[in-house]
N, C-alpha and C. Protein backbone atom coordinates (compact mmCIF):
# COMPACT_ATOMS: atom_id res chain seq x y z
N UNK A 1 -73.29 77.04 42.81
CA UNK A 1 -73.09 75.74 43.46
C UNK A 1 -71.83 75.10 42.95
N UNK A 2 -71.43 75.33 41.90
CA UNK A 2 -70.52 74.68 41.30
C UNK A 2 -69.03 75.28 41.28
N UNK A 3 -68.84 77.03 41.46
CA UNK A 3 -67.93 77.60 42.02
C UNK A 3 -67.60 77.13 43.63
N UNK A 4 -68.70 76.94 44.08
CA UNK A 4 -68.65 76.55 45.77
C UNK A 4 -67.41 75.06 45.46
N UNK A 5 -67.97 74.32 44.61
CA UNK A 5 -67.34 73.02 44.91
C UNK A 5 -66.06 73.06 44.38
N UNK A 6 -65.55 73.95 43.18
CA UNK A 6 -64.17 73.87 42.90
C UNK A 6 -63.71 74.85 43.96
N UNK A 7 -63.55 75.69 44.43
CA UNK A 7 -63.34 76.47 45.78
C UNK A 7 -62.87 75.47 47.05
N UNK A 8 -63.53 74.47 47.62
CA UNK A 8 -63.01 73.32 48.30
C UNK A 8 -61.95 72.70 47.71
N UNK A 9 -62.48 72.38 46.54
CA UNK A 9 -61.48 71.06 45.72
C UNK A 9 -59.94 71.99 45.94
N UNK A 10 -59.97 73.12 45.67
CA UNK A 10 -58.36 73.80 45.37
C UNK A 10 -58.37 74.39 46.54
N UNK A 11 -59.06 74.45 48.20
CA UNK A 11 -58.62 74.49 49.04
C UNK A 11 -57.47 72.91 49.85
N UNK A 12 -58.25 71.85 49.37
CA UNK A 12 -57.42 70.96 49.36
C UNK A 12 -56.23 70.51 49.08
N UNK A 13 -56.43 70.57 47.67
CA UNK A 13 -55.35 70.52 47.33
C UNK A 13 -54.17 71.13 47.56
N UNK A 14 -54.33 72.70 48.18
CA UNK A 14 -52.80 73.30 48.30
C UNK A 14 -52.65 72.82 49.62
N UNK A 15 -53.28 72.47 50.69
CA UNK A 15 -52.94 71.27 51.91
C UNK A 15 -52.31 70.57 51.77
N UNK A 16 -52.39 69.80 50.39
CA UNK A 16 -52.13 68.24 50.31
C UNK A 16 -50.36 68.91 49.83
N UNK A 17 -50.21 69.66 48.87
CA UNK A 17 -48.97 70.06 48.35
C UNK A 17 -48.21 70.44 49.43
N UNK A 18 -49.09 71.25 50.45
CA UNK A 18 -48.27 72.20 51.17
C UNK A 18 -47.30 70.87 52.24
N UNK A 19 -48.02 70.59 52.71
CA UNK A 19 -47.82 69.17 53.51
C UNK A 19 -46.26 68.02 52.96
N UNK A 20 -46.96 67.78 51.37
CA UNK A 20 -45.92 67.07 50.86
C UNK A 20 -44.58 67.50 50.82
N UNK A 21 -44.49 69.18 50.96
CA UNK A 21 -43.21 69.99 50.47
C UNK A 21 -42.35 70.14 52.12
N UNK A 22 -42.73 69.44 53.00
CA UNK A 22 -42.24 70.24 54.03
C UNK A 22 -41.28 68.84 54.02
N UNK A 23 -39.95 69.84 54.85
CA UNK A 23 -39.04 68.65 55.03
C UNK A 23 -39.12 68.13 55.72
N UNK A 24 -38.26 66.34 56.03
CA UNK A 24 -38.40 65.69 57.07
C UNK A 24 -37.56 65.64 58.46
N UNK A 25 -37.77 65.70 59.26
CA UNK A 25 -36.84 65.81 60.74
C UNK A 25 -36.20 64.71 60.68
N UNK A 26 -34.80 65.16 60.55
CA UNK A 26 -33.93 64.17 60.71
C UNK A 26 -33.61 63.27 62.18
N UNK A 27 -33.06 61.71 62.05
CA UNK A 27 -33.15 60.84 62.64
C UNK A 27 -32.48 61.59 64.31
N UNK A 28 -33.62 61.31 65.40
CA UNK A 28 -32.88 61.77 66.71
C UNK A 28 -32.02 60.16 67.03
N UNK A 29 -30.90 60.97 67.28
CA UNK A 29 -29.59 59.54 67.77
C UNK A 29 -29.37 59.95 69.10
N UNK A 30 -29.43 58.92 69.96
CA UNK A 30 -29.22 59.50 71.28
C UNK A 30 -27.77 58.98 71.70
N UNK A 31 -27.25 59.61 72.13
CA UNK A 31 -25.62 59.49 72.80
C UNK A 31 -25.69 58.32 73.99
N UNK A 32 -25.16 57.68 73.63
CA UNK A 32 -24.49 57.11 74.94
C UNK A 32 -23.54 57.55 76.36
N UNK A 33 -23.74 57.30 76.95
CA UNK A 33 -23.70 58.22 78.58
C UNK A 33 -22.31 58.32 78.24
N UNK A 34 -21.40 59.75 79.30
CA UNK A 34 -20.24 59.47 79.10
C UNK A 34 -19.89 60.28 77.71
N UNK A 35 -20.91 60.91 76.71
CA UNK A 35 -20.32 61.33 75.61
C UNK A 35 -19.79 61.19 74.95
N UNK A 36 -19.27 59.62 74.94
CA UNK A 36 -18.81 58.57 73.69
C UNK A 36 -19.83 58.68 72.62
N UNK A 37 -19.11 57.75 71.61
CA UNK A 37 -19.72 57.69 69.95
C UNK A 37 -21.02 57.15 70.35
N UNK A 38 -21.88 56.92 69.45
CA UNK A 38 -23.08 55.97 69.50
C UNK A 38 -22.72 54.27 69.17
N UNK A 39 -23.53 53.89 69.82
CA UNK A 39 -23.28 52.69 69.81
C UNK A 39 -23.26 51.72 68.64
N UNK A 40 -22.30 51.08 67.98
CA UNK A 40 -22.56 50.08 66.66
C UNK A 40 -22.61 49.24 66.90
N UNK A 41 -23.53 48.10 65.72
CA UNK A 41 -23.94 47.00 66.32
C UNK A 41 -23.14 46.15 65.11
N UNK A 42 -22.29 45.49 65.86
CA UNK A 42 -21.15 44.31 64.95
C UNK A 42 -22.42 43.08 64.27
N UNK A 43 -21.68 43.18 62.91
CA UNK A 43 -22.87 42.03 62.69
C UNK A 43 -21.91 41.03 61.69
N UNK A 44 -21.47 39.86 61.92
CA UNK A 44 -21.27 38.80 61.65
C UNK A 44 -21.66 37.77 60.45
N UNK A 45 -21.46 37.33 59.33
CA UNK A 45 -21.73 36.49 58.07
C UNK A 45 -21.06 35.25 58.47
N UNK A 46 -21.79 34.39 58.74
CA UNK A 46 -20.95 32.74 58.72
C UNK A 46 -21.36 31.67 57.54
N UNK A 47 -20.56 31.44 56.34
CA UNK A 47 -21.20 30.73 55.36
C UNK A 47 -20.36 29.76 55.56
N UNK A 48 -20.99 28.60 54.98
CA UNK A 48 -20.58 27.28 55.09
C UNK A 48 -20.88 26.78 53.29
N UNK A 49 -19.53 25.88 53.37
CA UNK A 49 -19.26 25.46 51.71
C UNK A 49 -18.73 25.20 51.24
N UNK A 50 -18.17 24.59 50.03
CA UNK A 50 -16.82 24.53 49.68
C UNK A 50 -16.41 25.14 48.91
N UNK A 51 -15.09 25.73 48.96
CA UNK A 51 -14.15 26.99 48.47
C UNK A 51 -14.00 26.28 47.24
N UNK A 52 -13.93 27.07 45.65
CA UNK A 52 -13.39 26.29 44.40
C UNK A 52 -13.05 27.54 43.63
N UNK A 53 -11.86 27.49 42.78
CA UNK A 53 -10.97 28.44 42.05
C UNK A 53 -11.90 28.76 41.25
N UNK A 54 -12.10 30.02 40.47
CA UNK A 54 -13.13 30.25 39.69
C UNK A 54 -12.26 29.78 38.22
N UNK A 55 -10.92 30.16 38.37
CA UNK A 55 -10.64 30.19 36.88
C UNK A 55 -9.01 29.21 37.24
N UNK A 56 -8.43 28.64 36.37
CA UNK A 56 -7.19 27.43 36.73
C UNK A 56 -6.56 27.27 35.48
N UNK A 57 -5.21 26.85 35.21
CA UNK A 57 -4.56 26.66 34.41
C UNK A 57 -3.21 26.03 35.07
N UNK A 58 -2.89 24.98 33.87
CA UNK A 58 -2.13 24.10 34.02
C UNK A 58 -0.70 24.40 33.75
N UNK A 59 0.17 23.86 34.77
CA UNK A 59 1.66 24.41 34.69
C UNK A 59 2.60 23.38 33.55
N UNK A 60 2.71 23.27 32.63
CA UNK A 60 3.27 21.95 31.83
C UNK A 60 4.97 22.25 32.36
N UNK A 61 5.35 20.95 32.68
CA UNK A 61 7.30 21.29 33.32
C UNK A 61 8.04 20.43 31.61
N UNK A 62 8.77 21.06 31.55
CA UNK A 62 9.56 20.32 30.20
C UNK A 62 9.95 19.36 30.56
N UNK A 63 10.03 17.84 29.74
CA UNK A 63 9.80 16.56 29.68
C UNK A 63 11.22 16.05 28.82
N UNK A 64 12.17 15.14 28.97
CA UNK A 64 12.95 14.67 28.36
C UNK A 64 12.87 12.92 28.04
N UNK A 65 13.65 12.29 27.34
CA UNK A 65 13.78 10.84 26.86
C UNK A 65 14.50 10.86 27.41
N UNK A 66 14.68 10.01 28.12
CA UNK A 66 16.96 9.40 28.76
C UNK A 66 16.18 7.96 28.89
N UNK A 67 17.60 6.96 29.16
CA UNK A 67 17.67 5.58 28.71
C UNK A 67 16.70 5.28 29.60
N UNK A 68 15.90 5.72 30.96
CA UNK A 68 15.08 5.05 31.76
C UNK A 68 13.62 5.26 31.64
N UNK A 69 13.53 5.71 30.48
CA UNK A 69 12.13 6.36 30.17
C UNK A 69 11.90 8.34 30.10
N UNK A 70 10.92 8.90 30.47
CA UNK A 70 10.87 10.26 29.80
C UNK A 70 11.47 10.62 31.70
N UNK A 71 12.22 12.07 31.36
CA UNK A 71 12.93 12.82 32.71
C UNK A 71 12.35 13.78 32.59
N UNK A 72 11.76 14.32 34.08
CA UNK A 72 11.11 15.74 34.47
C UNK A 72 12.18 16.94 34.85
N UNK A 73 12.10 17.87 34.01
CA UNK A 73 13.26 18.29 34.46
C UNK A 73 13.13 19.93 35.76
N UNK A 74 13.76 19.11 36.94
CA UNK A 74 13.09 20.35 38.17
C UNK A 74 14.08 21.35 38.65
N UNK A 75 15.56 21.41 37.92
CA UNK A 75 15.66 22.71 38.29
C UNK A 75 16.84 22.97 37.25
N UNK A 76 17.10 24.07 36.92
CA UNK A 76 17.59 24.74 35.73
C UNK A 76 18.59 26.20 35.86
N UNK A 77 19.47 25.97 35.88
CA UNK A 77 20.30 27.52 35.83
C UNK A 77 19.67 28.36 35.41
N UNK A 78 19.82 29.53 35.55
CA UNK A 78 19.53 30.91 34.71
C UNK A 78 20.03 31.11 34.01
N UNK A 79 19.48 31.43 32.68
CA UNK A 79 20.05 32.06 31.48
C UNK A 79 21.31 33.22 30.99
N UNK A 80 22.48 32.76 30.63
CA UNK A 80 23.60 33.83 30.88
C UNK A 80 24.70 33.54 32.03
N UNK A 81 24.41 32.36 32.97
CA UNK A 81 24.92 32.55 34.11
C UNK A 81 26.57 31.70 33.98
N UNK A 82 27.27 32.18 34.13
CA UNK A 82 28.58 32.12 33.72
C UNK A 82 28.92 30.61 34.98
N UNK A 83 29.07 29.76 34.43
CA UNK A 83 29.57 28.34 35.13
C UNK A 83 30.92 27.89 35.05
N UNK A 84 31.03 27.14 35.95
CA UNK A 84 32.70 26.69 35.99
C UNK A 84 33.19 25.19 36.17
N UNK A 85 33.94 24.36 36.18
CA UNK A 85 33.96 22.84 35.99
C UNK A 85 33.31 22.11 37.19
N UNK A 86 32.95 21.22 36.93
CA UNK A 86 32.06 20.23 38.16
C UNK A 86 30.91 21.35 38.49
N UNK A 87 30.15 22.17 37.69
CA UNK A 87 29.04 23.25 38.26
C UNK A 87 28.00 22.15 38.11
N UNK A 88 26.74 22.19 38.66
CA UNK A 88 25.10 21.45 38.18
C UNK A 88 24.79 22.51 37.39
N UNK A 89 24.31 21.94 36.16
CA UNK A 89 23.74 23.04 35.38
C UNK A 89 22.26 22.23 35.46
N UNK A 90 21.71 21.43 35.69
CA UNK A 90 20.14 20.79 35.90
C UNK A 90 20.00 19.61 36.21
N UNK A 91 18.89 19.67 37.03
CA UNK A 91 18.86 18.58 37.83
C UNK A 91 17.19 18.13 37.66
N UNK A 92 17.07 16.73 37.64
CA UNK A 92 16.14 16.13 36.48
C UNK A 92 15.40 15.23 38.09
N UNK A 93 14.21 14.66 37.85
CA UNK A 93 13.48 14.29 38.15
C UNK A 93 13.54 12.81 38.82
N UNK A 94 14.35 12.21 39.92
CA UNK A 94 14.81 10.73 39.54
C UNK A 94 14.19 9.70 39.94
N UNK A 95 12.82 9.88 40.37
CA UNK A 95 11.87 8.82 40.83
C UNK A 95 11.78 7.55 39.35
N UNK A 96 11.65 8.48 38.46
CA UNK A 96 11.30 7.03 37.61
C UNK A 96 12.98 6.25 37.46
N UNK A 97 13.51 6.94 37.77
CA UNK A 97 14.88 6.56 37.15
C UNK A 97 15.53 5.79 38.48
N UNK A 98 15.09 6.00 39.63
CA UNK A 98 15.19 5.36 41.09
C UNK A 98 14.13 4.28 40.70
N UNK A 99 12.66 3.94 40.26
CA UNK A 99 11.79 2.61 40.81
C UNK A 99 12.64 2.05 39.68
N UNK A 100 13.40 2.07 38.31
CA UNK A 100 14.09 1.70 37.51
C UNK A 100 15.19 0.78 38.27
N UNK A 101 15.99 1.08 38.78
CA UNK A 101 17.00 1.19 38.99
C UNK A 101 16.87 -0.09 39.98
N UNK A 102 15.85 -0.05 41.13
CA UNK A 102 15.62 -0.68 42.26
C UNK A 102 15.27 -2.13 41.36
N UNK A 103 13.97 -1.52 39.98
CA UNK A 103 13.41 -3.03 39.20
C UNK A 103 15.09 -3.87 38.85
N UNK A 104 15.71 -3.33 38.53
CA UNK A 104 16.69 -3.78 38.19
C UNK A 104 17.55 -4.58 39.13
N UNK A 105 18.13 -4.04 40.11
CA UNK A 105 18.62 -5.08 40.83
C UNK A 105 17.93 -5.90 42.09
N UNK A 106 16.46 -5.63 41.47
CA UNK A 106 15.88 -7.12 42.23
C UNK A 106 16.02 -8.15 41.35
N UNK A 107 15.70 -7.65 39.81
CA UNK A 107 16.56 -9.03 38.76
C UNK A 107 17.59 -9.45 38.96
N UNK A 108 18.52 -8.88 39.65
CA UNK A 108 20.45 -9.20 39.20
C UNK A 108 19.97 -10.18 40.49
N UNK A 109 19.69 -9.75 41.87
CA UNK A 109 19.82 -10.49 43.28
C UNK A 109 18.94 -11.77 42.80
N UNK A 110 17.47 -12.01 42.05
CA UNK A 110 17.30 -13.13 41.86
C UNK A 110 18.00 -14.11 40.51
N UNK A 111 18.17 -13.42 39.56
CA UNK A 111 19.36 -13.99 38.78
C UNK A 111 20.47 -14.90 39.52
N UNK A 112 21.02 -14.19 40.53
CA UNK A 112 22.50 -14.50 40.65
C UNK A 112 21.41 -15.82 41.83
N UNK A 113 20.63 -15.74 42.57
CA UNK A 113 20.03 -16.58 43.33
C UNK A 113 19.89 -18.25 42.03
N UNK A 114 18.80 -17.68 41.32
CA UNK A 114 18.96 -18.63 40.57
C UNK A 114 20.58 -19.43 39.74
N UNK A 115 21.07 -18.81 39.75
CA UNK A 115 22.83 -19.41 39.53
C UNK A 115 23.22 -20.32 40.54
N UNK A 116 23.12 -19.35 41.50
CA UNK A 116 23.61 -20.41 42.71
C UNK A 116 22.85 -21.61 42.90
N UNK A 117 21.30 -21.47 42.69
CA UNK A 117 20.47 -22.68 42.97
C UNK A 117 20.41 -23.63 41.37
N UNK A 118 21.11 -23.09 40.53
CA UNK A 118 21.51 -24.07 39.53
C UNK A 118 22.84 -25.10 39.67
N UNK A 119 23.86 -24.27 40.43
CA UNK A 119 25.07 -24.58 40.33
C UNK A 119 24.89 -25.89 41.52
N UNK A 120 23.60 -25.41 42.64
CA UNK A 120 23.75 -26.50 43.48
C UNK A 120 23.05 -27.71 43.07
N UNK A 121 22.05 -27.63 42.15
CA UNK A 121 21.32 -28.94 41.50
C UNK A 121 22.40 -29.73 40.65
N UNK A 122 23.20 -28.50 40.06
CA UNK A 122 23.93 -29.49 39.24
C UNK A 122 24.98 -30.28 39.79
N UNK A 123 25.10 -29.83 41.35
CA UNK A 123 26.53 -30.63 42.33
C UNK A 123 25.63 -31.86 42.37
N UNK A 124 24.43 -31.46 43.09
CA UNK A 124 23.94 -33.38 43.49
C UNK A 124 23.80 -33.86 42.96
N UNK A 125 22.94 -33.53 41.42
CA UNK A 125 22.76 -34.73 40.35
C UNK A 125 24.16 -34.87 39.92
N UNK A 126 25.18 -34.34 39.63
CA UNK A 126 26.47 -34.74 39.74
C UNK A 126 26.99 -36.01 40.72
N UNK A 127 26.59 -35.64 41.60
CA UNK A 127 27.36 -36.61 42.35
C UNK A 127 26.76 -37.76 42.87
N UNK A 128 25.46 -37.67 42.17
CA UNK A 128 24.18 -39.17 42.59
C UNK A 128 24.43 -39.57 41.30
N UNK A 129 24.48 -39.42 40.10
CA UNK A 129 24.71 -39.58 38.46
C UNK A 129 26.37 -40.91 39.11
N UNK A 130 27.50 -39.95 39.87
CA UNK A 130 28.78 -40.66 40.15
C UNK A 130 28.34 -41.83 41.36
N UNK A 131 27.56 -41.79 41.98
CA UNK A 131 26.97 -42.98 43.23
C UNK A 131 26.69 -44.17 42.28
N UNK A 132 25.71 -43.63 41.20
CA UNK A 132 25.22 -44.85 40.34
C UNK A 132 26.10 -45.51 39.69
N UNK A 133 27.02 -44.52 38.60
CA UNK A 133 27.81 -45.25 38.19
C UNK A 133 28.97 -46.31 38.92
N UNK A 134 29.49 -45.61 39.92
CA UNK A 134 30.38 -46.58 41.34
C UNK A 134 29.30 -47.82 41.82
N UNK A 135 28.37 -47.70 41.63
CA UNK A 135 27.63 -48.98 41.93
C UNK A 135 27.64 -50.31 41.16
N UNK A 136 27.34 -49.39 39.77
CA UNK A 136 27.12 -50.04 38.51
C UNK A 136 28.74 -50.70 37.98
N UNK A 137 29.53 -50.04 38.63
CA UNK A 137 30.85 -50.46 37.92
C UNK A 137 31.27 -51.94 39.43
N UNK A 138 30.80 -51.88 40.34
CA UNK A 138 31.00 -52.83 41.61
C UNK A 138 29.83 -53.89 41.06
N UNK A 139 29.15 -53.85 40.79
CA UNK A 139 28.37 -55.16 40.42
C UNK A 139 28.98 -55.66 39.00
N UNK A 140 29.18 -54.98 38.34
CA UNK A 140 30.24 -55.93 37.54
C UNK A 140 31.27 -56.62 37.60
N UNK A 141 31.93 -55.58 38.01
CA UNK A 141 33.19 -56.24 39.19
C UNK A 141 33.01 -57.57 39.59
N UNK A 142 32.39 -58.18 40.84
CA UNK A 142 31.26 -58.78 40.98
C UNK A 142 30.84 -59.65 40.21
N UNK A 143 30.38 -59.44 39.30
CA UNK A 143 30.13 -60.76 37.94
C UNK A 143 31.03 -61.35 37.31
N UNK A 144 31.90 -60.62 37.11
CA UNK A 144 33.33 -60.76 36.56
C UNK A 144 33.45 -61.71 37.38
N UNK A 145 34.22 -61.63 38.92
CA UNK A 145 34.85 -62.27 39.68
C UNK A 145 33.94 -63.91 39.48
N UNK A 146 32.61 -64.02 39.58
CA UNK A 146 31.69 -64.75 39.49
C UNK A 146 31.71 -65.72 38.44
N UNK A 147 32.33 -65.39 37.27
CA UNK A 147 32.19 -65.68 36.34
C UNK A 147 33.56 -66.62 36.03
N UNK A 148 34.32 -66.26 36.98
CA UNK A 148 36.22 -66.77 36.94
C UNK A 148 35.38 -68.08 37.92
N UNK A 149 34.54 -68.33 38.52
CA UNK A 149 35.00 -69.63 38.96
C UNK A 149 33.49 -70.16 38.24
N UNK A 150 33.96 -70.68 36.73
CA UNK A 150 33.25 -71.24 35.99
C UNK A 150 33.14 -72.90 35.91
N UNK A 151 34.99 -73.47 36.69
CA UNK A 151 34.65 -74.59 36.70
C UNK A 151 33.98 -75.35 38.05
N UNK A 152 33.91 -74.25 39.03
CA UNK A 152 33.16 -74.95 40.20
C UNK A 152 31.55 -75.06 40.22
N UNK A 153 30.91 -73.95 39.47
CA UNK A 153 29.68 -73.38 39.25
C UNK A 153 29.19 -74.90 38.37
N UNK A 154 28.27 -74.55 38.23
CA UNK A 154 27.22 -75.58 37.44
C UNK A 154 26.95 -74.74 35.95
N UNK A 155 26.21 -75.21 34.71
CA UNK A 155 26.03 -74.74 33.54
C UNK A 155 25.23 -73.64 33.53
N UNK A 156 24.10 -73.75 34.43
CA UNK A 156 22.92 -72.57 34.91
C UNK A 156 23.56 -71.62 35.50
N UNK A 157 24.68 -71.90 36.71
CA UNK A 157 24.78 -70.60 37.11
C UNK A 157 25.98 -69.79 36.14
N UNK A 158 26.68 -70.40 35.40
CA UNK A 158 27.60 -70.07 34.61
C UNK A 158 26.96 -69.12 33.59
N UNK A 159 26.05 -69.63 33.28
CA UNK A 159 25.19 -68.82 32.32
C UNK A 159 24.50 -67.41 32.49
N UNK A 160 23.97 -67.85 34.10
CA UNK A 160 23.35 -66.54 34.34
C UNK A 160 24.04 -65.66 34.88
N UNK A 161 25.85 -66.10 35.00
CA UNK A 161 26.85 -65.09 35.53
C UNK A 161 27.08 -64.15 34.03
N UNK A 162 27.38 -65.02 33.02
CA UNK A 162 27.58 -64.57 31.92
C UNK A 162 26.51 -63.55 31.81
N UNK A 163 25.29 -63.58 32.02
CA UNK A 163 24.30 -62.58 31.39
C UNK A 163 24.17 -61.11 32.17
N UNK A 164 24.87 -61.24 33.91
CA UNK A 164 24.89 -60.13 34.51
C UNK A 164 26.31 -59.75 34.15
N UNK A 165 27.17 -59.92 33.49
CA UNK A 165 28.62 -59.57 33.05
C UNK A 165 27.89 -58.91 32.33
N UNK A 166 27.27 -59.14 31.12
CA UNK A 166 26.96 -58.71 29.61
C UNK A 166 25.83 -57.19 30.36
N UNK A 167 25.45 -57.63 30.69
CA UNK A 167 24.51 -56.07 31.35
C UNK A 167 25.26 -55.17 32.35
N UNK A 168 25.81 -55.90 32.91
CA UNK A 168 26.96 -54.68 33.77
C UNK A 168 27.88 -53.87 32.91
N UNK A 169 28.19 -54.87 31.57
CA UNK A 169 29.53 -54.11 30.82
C UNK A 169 28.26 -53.13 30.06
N UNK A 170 27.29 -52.97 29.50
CA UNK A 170 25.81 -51.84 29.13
C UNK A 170 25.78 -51.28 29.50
N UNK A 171 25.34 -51.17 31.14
CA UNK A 171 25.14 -50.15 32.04
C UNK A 171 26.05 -49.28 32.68
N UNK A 172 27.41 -49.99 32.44
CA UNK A 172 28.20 -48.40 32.82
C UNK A 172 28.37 -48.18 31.81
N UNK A 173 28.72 -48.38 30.43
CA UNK A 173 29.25 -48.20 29.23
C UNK A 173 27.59 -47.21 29.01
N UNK A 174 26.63 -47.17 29.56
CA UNK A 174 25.42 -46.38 29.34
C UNK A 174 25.78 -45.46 30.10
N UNK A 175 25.91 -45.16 31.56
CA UNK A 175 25.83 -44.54 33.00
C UNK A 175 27.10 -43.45 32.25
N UNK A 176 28.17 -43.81 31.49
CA UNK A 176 29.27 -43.18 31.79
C UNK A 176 29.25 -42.22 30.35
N UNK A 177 28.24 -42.68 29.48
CA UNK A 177 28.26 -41.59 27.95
C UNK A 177 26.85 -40.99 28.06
N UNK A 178 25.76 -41.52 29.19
CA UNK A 178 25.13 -40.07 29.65
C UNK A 178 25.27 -39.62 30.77
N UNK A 179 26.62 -39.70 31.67
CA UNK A 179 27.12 -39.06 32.45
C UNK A 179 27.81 -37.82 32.10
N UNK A 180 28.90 -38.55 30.55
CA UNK A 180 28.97 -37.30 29.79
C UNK A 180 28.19 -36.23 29.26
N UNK A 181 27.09 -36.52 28.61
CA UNK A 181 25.97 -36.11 28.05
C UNK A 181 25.18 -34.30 29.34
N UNK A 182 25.39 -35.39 30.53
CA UNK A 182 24.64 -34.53 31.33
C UNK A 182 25.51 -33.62 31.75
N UNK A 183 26.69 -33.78 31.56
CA UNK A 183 27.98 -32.73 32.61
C UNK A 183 27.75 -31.51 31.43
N UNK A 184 27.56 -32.16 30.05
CA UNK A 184 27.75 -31.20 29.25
C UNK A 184 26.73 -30.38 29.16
N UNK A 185 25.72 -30.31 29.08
CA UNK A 185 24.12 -30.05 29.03
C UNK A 185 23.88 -29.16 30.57
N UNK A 186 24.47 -29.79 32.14
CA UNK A 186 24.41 -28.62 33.15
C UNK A 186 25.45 -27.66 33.02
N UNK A 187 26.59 -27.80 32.43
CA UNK A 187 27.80 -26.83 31.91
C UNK A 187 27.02 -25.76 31.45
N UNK A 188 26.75 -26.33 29.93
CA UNK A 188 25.65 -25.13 29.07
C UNK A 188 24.38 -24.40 29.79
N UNK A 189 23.72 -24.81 30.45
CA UNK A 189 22.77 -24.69 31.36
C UNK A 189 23.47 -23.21 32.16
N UNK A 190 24.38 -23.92 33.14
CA UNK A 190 24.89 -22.56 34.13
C UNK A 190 25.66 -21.71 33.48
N UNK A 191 26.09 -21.79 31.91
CA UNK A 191 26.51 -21.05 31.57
C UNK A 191 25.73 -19.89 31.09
N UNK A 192 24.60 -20.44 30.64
CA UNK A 192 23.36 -19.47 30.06
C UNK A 192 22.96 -18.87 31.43
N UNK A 193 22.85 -19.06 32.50
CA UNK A 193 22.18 -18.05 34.00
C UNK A 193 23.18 -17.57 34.26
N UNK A 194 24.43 -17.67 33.99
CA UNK A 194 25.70 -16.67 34.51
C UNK A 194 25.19 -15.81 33.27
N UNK A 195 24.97 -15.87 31.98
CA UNK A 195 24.95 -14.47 31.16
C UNK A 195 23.96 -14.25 31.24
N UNK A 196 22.77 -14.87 32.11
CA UNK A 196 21.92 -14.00 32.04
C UNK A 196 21.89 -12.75 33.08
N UNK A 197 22.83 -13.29 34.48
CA UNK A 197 23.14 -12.81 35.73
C UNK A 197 23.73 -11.25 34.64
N UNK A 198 25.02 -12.10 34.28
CA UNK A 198 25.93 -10.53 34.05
C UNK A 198 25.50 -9.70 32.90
N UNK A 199 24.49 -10.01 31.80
CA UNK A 199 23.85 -9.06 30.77
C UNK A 199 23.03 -8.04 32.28
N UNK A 200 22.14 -8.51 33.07
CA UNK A 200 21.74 -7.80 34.30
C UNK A 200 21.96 -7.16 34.97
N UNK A 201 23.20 -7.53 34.82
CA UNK A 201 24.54 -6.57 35.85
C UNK A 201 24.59 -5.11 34.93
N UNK A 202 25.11 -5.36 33.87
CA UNK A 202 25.42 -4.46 33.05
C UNK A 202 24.41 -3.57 33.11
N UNK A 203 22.74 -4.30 32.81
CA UNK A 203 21.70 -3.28 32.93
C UNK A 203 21.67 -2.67 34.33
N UNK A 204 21.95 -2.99 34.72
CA UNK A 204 22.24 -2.53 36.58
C UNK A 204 22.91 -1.40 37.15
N UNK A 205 23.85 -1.41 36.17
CA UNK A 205 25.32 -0.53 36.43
C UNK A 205 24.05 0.91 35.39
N UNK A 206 23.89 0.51 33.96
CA UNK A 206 23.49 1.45 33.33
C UNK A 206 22.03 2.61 34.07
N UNK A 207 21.97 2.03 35.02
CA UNK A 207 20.43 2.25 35.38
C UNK A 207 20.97 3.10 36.40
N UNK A 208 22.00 2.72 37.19
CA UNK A 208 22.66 3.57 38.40
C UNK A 208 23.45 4.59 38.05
N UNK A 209 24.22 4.58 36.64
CA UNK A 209 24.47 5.88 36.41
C UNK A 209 23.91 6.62 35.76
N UNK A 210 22.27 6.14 34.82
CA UNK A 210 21.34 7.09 34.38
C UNK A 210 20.95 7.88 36.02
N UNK A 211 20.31 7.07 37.04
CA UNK A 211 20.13 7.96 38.26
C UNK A 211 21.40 8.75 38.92
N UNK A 212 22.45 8.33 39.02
CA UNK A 212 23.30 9.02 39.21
C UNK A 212 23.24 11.23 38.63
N UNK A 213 23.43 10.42 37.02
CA UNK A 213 23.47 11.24 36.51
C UNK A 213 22.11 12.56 36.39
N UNK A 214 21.04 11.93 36.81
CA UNK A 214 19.50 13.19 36.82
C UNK A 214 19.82 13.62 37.90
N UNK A 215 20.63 13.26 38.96
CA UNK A 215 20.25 13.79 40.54
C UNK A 215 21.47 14.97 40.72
């Protein structure tokens, strides 16, 4: 009974082997009519995302001091290269040395503005300072004359001619030593905004041939 059952068991099994060992029929591809290739099927990837460098490094450009602050310097002869008079051997960066340049003579244009609008304050009070005094010197005048007909006048008015004499001869003798006072004082005045105009200038000029000179 027990020969019977291993007798099955190892009829099986060489089935099961025999089976496993056989090869497989390869894939039937059927032709497309016409005897062209077989047909491929295009297949398409659409990703959506944003693109970013995996790896980056920084370009440092050599950096100089000149009178307008630090100069970038953007282009440079080659090394060895045999030059000749009036050649560019480098040419520098001139934006900072251009908003420089521009700061600068918006100072000089309001400088020289302010000059002019000094020089004109100092014409009118000049010449209202000379109204007063021509006033001040006619009312004395005036008292004076007033004062010559002392014997027709009465004691009161004699008196009170005398007292506008005595204040007229004050008031220009005042009007006319701070008339001086003030000519001298707007003198000094427009003299200080003219140097401040032309120290400006100078920075002006220096600023145009630092840009000059990077470009």
């Amino acid at each position: 009974m027990n020969f019977g059952r291993q007798v099955a068991v190892f009829s099986i099994s060489v089935i099961l082997i025999t089976s496993c060992g056989r090869p497989t029929s390869p894939p039937v591809t059927h032709a497309a009519e016409g005897g062209s290739e077989p047909a491929r099927l295009k297949r398409e990837i659409r990703l959506t995302g944003i693109i970013e460098a995996v790896r980056s490094s920084k370009v440092v450009v050599p950096q100089l001091l000149g009178p307008g602050g630090p100069m970038t310097l953007t282009k440079l002869i080659p090394n060895g290269v045999t030059v000749q008079k009036d050649d560019l051997l480098a040419v520098f960066d001139s934006t900072t040395q251009l908003d420089a340049a521009r700061a600068a003579l918006a100072k000089y244009e309001d400088l020289g503005h302010q000059v002019e609008q000094k020089r004109a304050q100092i014409r009118a009070d000049s010449e209202k300072r000379i109204q007063d005094l021509k006033q001040a010197e006619g009312d004395l005048a005036k008292a004076e004359m007033d004062l010559k007909k002392g014997p027709v006048q009465s004691e009161i008015e004699r008196l009170q001619t005398e007292v506008k004499v005595a204040k007229g001869k004050e008031q220009v003798a005042s009007l006319r030593k701070s008339n001086e006072l003030h000519e001298k004082a707007d003198a000094a005045a427009l003299r200080i905004a003219e140097l401040q105009r032309d120290r400006q200038k100078v920075a002006l000029d220096a600023q145009k041939a630092t840009w000059h000179g990077s470009s």
